[in-house]
Protein backbone atom coordinates (compact mmCIF):
# COMPACT_ATOMS: atom_id res chain seq x y z
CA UNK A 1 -9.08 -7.23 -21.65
CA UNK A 2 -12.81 -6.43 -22.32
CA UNK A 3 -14.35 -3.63 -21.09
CA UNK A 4 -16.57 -5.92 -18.74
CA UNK A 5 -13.59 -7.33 -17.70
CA UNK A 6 -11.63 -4.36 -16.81
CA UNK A 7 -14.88 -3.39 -14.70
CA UNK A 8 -14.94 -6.76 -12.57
CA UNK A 9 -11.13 -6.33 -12.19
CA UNK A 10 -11.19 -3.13 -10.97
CA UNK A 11 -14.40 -4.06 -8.32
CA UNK A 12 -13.08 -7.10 -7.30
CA UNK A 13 -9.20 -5.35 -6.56
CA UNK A 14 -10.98 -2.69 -4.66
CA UNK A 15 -13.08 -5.13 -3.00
CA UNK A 16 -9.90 -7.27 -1.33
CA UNK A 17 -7.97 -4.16 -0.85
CA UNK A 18 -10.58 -2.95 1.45
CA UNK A 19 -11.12 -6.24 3.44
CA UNK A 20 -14.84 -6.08 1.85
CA UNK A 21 -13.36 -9.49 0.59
CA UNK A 22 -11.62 -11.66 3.33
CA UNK A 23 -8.71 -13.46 3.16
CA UNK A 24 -9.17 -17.01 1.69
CA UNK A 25 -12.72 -16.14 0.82
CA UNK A 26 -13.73 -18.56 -1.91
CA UNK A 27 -14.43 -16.36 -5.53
CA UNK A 28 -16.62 -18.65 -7.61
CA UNK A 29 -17.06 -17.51 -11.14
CA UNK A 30 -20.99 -17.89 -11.11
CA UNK A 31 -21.28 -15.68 -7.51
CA UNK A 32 -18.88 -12.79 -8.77
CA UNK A 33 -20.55 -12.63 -11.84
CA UNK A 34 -24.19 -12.93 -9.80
CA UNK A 35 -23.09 -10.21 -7.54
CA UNK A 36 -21.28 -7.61 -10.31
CA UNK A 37 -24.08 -8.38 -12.30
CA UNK A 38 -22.30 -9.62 -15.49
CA UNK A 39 -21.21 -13.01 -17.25
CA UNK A 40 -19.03 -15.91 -16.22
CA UNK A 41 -16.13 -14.95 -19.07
CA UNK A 42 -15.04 -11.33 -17.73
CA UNK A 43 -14.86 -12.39 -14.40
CA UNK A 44 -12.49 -15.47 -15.46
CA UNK A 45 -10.65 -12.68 -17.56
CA UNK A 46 -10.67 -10.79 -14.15
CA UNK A 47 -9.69 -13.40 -11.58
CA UNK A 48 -7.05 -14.06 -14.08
CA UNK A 49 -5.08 -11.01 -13.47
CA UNK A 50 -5.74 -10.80 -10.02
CA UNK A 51 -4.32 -14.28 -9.76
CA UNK A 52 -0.88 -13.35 -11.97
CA UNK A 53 -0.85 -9.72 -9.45
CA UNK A 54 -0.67 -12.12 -6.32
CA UNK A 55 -4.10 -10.75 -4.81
CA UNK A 56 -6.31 -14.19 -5.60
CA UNK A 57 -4.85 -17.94 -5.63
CA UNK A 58 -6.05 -20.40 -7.65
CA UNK A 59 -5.60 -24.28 -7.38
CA UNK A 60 -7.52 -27.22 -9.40
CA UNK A 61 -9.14 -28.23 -6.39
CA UNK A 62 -10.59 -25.37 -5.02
CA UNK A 63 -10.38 -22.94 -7.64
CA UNK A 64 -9.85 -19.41 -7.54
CA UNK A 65 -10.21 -17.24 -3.65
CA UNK A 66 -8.29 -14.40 -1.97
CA UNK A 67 -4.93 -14.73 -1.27
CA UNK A 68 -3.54 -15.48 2.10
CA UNK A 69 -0.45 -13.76 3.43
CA UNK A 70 2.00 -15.67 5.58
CA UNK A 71 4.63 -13.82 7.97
CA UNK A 72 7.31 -15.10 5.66
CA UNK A 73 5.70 -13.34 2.48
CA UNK A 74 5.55 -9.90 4.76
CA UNK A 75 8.74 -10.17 5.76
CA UNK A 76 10.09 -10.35 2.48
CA UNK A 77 7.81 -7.57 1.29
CA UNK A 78 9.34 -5.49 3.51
CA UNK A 79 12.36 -5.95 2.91
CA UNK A 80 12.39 -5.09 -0.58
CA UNK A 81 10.26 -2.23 0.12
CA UNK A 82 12.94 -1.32 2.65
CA UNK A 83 15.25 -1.37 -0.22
CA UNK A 84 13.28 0.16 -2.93
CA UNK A 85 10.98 2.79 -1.14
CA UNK A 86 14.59 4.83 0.19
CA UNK A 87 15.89 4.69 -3.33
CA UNK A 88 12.93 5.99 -4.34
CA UNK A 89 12.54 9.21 -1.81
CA UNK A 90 17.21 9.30 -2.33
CA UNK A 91 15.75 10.17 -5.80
CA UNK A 92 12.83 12.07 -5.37
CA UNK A 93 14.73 14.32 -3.14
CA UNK A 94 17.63 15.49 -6.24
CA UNK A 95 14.26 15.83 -8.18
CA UNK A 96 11.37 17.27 -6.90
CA UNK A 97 9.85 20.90 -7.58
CA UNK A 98 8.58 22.83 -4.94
CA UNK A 99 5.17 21.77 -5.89
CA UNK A 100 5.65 18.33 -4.30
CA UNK A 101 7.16 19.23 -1.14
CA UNK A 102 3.56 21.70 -0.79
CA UNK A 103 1.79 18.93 -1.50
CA UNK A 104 3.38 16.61 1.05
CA UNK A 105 3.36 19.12 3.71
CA UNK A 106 -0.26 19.58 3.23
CA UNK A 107 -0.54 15.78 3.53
CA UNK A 108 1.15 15.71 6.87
CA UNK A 109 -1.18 18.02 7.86
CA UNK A 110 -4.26 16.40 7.20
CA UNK A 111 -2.27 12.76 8.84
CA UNK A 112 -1.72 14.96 11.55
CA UNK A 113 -4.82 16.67 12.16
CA UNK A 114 -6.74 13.41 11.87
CA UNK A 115 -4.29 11.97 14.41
CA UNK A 116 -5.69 13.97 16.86
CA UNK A 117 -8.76 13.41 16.51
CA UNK A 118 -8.53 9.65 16.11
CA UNK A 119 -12.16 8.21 16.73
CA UNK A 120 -11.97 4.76 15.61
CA UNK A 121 -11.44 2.76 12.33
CA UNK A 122 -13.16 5.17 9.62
CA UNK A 123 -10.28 7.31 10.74
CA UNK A 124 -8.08 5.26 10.36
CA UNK A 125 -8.69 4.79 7.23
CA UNK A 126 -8.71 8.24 5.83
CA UNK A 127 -4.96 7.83 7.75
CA UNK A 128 -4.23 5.27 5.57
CA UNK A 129 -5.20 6.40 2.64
CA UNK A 130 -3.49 9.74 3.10
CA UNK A 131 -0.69 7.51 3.80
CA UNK A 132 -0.50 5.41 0.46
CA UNK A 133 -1.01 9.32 -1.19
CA UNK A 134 2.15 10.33 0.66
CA UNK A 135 4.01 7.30 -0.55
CA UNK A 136 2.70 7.49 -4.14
CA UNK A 137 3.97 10.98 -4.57
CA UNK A 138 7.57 10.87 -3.36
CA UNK A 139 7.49 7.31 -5.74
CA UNK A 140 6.15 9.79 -8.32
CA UNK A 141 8.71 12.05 -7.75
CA UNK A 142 11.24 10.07 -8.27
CA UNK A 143 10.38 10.11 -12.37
CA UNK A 144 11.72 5.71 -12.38
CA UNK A 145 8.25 4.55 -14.01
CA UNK A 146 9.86 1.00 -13.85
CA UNK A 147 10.84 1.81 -9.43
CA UNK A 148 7.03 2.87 -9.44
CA UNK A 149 6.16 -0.45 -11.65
CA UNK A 150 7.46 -2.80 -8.82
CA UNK A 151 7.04 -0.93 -5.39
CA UNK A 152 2.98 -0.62 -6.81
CA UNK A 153 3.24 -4.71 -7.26
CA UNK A 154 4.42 -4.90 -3.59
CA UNK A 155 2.64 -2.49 -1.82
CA UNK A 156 -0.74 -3.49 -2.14
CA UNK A 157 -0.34 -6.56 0.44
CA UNK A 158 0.30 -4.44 3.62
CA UNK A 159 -2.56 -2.53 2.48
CA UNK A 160 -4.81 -5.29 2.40
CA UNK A 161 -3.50 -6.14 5.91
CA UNK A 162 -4.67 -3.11 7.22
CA UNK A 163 -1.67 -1.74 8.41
CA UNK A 164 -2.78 1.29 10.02
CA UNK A 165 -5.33 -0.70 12.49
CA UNK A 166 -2.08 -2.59 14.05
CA UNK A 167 -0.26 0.45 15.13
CA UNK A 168 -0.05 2.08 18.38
CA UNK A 169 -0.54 5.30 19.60
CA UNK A 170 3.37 5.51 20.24
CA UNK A 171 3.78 3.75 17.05
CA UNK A 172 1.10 6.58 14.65
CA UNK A 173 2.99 9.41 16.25
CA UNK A 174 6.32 8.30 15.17
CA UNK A 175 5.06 7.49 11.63
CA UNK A 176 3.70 10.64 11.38
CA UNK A 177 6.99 11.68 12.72
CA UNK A 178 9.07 9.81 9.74
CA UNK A 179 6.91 11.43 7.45
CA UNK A 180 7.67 15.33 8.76
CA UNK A 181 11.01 14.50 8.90
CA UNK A 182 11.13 13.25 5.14
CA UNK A 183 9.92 16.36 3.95
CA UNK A 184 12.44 18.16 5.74
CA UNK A 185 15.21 16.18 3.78
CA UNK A 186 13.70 16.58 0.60
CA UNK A 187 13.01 20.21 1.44
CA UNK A 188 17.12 20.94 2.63
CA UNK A 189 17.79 18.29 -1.15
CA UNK A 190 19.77 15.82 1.03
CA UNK A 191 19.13 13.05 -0.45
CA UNK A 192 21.58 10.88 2.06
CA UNK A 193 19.19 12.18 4.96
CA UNK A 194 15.90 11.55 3.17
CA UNK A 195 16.91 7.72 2.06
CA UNK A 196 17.83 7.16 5.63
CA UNK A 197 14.79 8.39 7.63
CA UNK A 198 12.81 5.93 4.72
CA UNK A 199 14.49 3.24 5.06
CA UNK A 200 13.75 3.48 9.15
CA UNK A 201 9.96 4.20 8.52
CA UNK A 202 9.99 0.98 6.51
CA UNK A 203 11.94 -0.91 8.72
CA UNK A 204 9.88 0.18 11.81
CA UNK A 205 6.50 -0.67 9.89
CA UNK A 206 7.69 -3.81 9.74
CA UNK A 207 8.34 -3.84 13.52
CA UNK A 208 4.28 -3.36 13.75
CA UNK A 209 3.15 -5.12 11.11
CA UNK A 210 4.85 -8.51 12.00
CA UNK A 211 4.80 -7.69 15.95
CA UNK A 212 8.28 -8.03 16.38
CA UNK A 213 9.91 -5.67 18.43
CA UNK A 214 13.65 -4.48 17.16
CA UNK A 215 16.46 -5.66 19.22
């Protein structure tokens, strides 16, 4: 990929993973390359691997435009994300330095702290972003770059739906919860406990995410 082309890939991803770019919003190739400035041929190069990452469709008819998300493709992210993410901290947890666990504790913090001071949705997106850091460096820890390869390829979607914005007060606090008590596993290196308490934060993301309530 060209060096234009990794440019307009790397606006146009941060674009739709913001909600700068809506869902179903038609992507012609002469308007990207009008608004990034550039020619028709990176953006196709672009909009190319956005298509094969799942974050724009493209069809003959209406050509290329960002990706719409059905219940049914949630559900299934979540499941495997259910799946993957506790492997993931069941390994991070037998391998981990001390380092990490500082750094996640100081990430709690700052979820915390800006918990408590919620004051609409710029917070909540520091929240989520502190969030996806959180995630990133158990998946880190867990030294499986191919694990990392595939939860990265899934987790983008929920992002993109904004997950953080759907919560509830109840429903932040025991998040934030999940995430104190994670550490704590890792922390004590049981792994058992650590998988566990991920595979419920998952699970109840889901919950909020897809508004159904567990039984």
């Amino acid at each position: 990929m060209s060096r234009l082309a990794e440019s307009a890939y790397e606006k146009l991803r941060g674009q739709i993973l913001s909600g700068e770019r809506v869902h179903g919003e038609r992507l012609t190739e002469v308007d990207v390359a009008e608004d990034l400035g550039i020619s028709r041929t990176p953006v196709r190069e672009a909009l190319r691997r956005l298509a094969a990452e799942g974050l724009v469709d493209v069809s003959l008819n209406r050509g290329a435009s960002v990706a719409r998300w059905g219940s049914a493709d949630l559900q299934e992210i979540f499941d495997l994300r259910t799946i993957l993410e506790s492997d993931a901290a069941k390994r991070a947890t037998t391998r981990a330095g001390s380092q990490v666990i500082v750094v996640l504790d100081e990430l709690c913090q700052e979820m915390d702290e800006i918990f408590a001071n919620l004051d609409g949705i710029m917070s909540l997106r520091s929240l989520a972003e502190l969030n996806r850091r959180f995630h990133s460096t158990i998946i880190e820890a867990a030294e499986s770059p191919r694990l990392s390869s595939i939860i990265d390829s899934l987790t983008h979607v929920p992002v993109v739906m904004q997950t953080f914005a759907q919560y509830s007060p109840h429903a932040l606090a025991r998040s934030l919860q999940h995430h104190r008590e994670i550490v704590d596993a890792m922390r004590a290196r049981d792994a058992s406990w650590a998988e566990n308490v991920m595979r419920a934060h998952i699970i109840a993301a889901r919950y909020e995410v897809l508004g159904v309530q567990p039984r």
